[in-house]
Protein backbone atom coordinates (compact mmCIF):
# COMPACT_ATOMS: atom_id res chain seq x y z
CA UNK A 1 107.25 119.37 90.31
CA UNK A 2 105.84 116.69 88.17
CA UNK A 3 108.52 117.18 84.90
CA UNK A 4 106.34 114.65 82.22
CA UNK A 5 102.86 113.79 82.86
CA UNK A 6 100.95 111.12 80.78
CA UNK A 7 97.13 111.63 80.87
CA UNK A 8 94.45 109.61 79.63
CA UNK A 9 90.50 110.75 78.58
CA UNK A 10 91.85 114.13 77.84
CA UNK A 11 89.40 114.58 75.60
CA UNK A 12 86.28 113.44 77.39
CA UNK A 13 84.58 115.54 80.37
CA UNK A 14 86.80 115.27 83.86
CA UNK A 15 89.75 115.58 81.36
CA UNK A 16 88.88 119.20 79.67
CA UNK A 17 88.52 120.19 83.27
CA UNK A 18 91.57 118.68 84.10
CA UNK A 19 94.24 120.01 80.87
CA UNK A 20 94.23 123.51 82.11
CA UNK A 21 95.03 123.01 85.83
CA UNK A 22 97.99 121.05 84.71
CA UNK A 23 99.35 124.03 82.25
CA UNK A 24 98.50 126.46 85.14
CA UNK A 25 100.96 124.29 87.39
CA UNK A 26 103.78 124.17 84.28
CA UNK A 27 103.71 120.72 84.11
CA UNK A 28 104.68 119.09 80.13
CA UNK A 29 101.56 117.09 79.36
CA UNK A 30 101.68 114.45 76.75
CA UNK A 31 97.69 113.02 76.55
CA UNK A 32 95.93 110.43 74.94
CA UNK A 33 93.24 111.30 72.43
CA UNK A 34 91.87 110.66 69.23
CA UNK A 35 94.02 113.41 67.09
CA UNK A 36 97.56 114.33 67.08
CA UNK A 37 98.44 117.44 67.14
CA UNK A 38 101.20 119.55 69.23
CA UNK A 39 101.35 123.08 70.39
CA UNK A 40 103.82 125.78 69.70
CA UNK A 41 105.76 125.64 72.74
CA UNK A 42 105.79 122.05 72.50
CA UNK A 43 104.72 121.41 75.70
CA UNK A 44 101.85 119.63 75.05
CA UNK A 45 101.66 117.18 72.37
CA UNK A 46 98.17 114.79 71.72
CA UNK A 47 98.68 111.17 71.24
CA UNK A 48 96.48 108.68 69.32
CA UNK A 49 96.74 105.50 71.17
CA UNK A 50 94.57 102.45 71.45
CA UNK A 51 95.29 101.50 75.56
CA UNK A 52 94.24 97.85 74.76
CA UNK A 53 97.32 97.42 72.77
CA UNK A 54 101.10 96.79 75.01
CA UNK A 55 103.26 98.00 72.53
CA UNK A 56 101.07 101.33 72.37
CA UNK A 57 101.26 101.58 76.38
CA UNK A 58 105.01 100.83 75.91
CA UNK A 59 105.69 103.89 74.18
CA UNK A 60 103.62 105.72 75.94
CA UNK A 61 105.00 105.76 79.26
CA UNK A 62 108.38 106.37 77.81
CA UNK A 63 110.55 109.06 79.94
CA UNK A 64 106.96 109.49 81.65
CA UNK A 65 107.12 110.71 85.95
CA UNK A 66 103.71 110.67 86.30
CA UNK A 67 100.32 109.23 84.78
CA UNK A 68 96.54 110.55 85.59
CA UNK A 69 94.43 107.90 84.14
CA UNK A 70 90.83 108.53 83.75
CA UNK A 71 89.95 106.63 80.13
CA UNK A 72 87.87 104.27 80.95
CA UNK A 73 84.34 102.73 80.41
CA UNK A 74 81.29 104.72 81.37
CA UNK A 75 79.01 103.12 84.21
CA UNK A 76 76.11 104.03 82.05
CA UNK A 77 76.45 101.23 79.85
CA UNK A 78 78.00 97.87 79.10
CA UNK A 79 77.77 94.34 80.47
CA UNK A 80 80.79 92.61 82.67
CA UNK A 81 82.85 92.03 79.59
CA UNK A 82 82.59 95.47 77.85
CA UNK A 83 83.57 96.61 81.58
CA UNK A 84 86.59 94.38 81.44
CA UNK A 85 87.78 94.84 78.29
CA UNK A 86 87.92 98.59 78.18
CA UNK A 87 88.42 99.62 81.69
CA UNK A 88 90.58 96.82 83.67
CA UNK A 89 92.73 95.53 80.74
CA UNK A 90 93.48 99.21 79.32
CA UNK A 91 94.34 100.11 83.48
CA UNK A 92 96.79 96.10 83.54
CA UNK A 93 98.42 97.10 80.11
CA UNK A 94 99.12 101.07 80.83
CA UNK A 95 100.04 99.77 84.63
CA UNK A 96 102.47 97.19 83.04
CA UNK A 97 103.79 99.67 81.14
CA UNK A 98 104.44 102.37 83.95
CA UNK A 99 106.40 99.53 85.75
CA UNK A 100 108.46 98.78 82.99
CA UNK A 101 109.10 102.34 82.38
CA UNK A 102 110.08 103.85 85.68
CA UNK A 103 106.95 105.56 85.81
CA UNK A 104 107.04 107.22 89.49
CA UNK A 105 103.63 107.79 89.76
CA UNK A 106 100.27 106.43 88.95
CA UNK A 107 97.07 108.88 89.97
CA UNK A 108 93.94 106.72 89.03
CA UNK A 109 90.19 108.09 89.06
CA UNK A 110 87.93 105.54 90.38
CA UNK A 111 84.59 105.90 91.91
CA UNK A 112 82.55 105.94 95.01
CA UNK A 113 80.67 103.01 93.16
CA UNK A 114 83.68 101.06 93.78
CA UNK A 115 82.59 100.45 97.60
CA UNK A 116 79.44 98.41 96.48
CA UNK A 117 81.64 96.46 93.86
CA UNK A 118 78.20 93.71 93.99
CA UNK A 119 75.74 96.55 92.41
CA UNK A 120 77.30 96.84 89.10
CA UNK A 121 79.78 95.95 86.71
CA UNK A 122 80.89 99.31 86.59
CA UNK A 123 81.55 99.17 90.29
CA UNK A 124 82.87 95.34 90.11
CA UNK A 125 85.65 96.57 87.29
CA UNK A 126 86.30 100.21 89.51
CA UNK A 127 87.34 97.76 92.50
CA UNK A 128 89.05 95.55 90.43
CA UNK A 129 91.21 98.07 89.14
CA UNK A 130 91.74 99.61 92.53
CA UNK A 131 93.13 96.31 93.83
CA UNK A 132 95.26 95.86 91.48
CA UNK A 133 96.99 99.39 91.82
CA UNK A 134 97.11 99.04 95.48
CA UNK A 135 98.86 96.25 94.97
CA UNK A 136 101.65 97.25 93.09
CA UNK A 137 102.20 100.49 95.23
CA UNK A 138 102.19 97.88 98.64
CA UNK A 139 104.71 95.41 96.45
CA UNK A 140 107.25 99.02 96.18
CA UNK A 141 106.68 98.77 92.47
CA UNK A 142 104.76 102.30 91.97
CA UNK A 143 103.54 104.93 93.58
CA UNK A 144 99.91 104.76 93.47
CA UNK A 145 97.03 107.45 94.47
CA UNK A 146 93.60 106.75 93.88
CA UNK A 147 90.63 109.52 93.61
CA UNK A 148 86.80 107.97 94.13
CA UNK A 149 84.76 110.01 92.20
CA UNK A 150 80.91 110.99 93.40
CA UNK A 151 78.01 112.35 91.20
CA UNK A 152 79.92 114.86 88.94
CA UNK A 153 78.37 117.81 87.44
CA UNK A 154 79.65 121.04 85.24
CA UNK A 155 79.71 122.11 81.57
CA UNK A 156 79.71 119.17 78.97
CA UNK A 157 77.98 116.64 81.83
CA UNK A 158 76.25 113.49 80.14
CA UNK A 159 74.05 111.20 81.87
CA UNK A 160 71.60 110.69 84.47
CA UNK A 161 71.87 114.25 85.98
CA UNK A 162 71.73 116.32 82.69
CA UNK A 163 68.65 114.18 81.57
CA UNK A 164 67.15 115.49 85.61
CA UNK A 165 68.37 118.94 84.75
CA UNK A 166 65.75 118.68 81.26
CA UNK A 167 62.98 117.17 83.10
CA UNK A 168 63.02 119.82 86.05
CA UNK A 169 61.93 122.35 83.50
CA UNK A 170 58.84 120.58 82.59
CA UNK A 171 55.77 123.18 83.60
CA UNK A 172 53.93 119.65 85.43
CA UNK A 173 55.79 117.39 86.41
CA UNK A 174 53.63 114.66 88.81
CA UNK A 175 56.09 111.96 89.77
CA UNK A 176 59.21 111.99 91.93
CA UNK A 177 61.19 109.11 93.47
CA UNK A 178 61.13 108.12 97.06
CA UNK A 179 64.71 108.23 97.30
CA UNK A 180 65.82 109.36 100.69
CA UNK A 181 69.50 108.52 100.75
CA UNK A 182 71.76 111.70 100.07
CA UNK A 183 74.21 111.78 97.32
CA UNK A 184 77.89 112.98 97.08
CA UNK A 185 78.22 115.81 94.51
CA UNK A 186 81.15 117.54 93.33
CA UNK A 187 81.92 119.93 90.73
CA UNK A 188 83.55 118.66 87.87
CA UNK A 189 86.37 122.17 88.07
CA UNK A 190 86.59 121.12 92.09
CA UNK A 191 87.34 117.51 91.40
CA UNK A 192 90.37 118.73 88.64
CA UNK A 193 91.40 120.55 91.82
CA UNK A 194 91.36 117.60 93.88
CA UNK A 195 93.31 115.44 91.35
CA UNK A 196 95.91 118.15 90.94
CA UNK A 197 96.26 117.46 94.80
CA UNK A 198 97.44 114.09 94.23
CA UNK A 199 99.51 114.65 91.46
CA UNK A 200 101.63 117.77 93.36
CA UNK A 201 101.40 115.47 96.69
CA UNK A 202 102.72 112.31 95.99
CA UNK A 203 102.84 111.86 99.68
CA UNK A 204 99.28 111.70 99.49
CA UNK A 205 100.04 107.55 97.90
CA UNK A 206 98.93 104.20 98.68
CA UNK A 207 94.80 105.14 100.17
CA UNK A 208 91.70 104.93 98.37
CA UNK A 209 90.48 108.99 99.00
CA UNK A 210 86.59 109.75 98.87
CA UNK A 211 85.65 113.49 97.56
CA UNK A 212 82.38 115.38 97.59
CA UNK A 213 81.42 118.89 98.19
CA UNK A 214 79.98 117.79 102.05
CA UNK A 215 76.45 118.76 101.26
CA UNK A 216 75.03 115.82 100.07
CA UNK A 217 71.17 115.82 98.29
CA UNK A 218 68.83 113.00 98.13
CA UNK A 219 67.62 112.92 94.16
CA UNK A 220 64.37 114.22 95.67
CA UNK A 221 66.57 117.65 97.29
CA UNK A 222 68.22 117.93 93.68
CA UNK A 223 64.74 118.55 92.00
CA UNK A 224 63.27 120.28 94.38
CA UNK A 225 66.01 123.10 94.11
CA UNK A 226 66.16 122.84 90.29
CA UNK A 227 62.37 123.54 90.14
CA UNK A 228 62.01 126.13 92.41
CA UNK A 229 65.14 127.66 91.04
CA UNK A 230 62.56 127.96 87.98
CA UNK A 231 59.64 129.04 90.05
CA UNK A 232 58.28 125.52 89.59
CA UNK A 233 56.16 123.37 92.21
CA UNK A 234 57.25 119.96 93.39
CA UNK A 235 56.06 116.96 92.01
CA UNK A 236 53.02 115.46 93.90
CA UNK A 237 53.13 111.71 93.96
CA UNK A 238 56.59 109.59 94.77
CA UNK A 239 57.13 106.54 93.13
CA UNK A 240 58.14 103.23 95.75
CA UNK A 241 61.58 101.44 95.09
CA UNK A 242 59.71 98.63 93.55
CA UNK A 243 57.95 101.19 91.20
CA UNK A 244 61.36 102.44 90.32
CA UNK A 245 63.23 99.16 89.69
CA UNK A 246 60.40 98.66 87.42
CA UNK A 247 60.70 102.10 86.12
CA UNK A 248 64.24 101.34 85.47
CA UNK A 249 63.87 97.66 83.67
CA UNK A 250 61.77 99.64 81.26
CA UNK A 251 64.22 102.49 80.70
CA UNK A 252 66.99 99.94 80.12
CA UNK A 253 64.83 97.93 77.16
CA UNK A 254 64.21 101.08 75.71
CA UNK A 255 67.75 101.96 75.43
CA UNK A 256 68.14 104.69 78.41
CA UNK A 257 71.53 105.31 80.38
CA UNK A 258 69.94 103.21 83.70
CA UNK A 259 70.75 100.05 85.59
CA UNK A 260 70.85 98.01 88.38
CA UNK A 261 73.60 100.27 89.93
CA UNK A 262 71.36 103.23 89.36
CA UNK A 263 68.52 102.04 91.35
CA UNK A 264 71.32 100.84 94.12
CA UNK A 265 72.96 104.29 94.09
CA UNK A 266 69.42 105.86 95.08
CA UNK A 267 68.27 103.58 97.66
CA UNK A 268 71.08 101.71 99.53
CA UNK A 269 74.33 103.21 98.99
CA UNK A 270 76.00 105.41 101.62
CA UNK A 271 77.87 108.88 101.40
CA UNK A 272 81.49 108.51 101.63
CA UNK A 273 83.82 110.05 104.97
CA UNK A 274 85.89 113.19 102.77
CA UNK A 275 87.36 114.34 106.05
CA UNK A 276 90.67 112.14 105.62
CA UNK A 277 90.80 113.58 102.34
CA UNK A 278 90.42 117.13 103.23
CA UNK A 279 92.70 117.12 106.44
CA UNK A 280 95.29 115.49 104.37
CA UNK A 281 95.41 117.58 101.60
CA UNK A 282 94.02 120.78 102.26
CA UNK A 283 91.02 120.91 99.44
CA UNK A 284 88.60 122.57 99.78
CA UNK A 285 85.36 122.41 97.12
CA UNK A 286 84.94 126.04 95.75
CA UNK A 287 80.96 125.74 95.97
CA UNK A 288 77.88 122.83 96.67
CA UNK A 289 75.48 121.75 94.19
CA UNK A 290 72.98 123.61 95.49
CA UNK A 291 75.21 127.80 95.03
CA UNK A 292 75.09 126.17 91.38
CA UNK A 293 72.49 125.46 90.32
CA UNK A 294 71.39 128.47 88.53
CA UNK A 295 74.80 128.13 86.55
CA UNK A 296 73.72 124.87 85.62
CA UNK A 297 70.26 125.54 84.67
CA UNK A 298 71.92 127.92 81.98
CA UNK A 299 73.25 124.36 80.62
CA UNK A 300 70.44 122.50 80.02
């Protein structure tokens, strides 16, 4: 059993998801956040921390076994640099850190983005930071175990899917997209589950796992079931990639959460193989988008 666990973004959405499965398996937590605070049994204590800084990762990772780091940059937004400076320098300076520590472990959320590292920045940094975890587990210096992370959905979801879940509700709605490659899905509770996986299996080290629910939806199959689920009729009309990437451009100027990647994620990427993951590990997804989506309606 993991004795000291140091996780990062314990504040933001995978990590409220995350906090409880780790008390459930009596593990201490010490987390990054933006208060302090600790709790009566002392078990868990919150940490303000800025992960750019060494000396901050330093005394972090002190008398740490294991660290789950998912603060990082949002793919939604940010150039190259932004990308960078808050996701692959923050993952070099806590990984520095770790080594210098005696940190055992190092679980790192990535994402299924990260196999098309030329769509995006977000997916160029993911990669980045992959390789250079991988490479410190294959030099003996850590163990390293890396989650790729597909569509996520659940309460407190941002983003591209909660703006769908608003606009399936609209009485006429004309336009869809022709998007006909399926996307991965997953729960955000189910992926906690699958990250508490690699932190109880550290056997499960050194590979790059893929996780989805294995019923992928094209963006098409998403609204269709959120409409109907709402006694709504499908759109009529589907918009051409080329009206989309120019759909897209115009979201972008006028400040919306879209980008290159997004129009890549619709039309050319593929779903990941989770079947290594599942055999290995034993995880099984406790329900597919599409047994959810009433919940989820509920949360719009």
């Amino acid at each position: 059993m993991v004795e000291k666990l140091l996780l990062t973004g314990a504040s933001g959405f995978v990590g409220t998801a995350l906090l409880p499965l780790l008390t459930d398996h009596a593990v201490r937590i010490q987390w990054r956040n933006n208060f302090i605070s600790t709790s009566a049994n002392n078990s868990q204590t919150s940490v303000q921390a800025e992960l750019r800084d060494n000396s901050s990762c330093l005394a972090l990772c002190r008398d740490v076994q294991s660290i789950v780091h998912l603060a990082q940059q949002a793919h939604s937004s940010g150039s190259i640099r932004d990308h960078e400076k808050n996701s692959l320098q923050v993952t070099r300076n806590l990984l520095a850190a770790a080594k210098h520590c005696g940190v055992e472990h190092f679980i790192y959320l990535s994402s299924t983005r990260a196999r098309y590292p030329h769509h995006s920045a977000y997916a160029a940094v993911k990669r980045q930071c992959e390789e250079l975890l991988l490479s410190a587990h294959q030099a003996g210096d850590i163990k390293v175990s890396i989650l790729r992370s597909p569509l996520l959905y659940g309460h407190g979801m941002k983003g591209n899917l909660r703006s769908l879940l608003k606009l399936s509700s609209w009485p006429w709605l004309p336009l869809t997209l022709a998007a006909d490659k399926p996307l991965g899905l997953l729960a955000v509770d189910d992926l906690a589950e699958a990250l508490v996986k690699l932190i109880t299996m550290p056997e499960l080290a050194g590979v790059c796992w893929e996780v989805h629910d294995n019923s992928p939806q094209t963006m098409n199959e998403i609204l269709s079931l959120l409409r109907e689920e709402q006694g709504l009729g499908k759109p009529l009309l589907k918009v051409p990639p080329i009206g989309v990437k120019y759909l897209l451009s115009l979201g972008a100027r006028l400040g919306a959460s879209v980008n290159e990647g997004t129009f890549h994620s619709l039309f050319s990427e593929e779903v990941a193989d989770t079947l290594p993951f599942y055999k290995a590990s034993g995880f099984i997804p406790r329900a597919t988008f599409a047994q959810r989506v009433s919940t989820l309606l509920e949360q719009k």
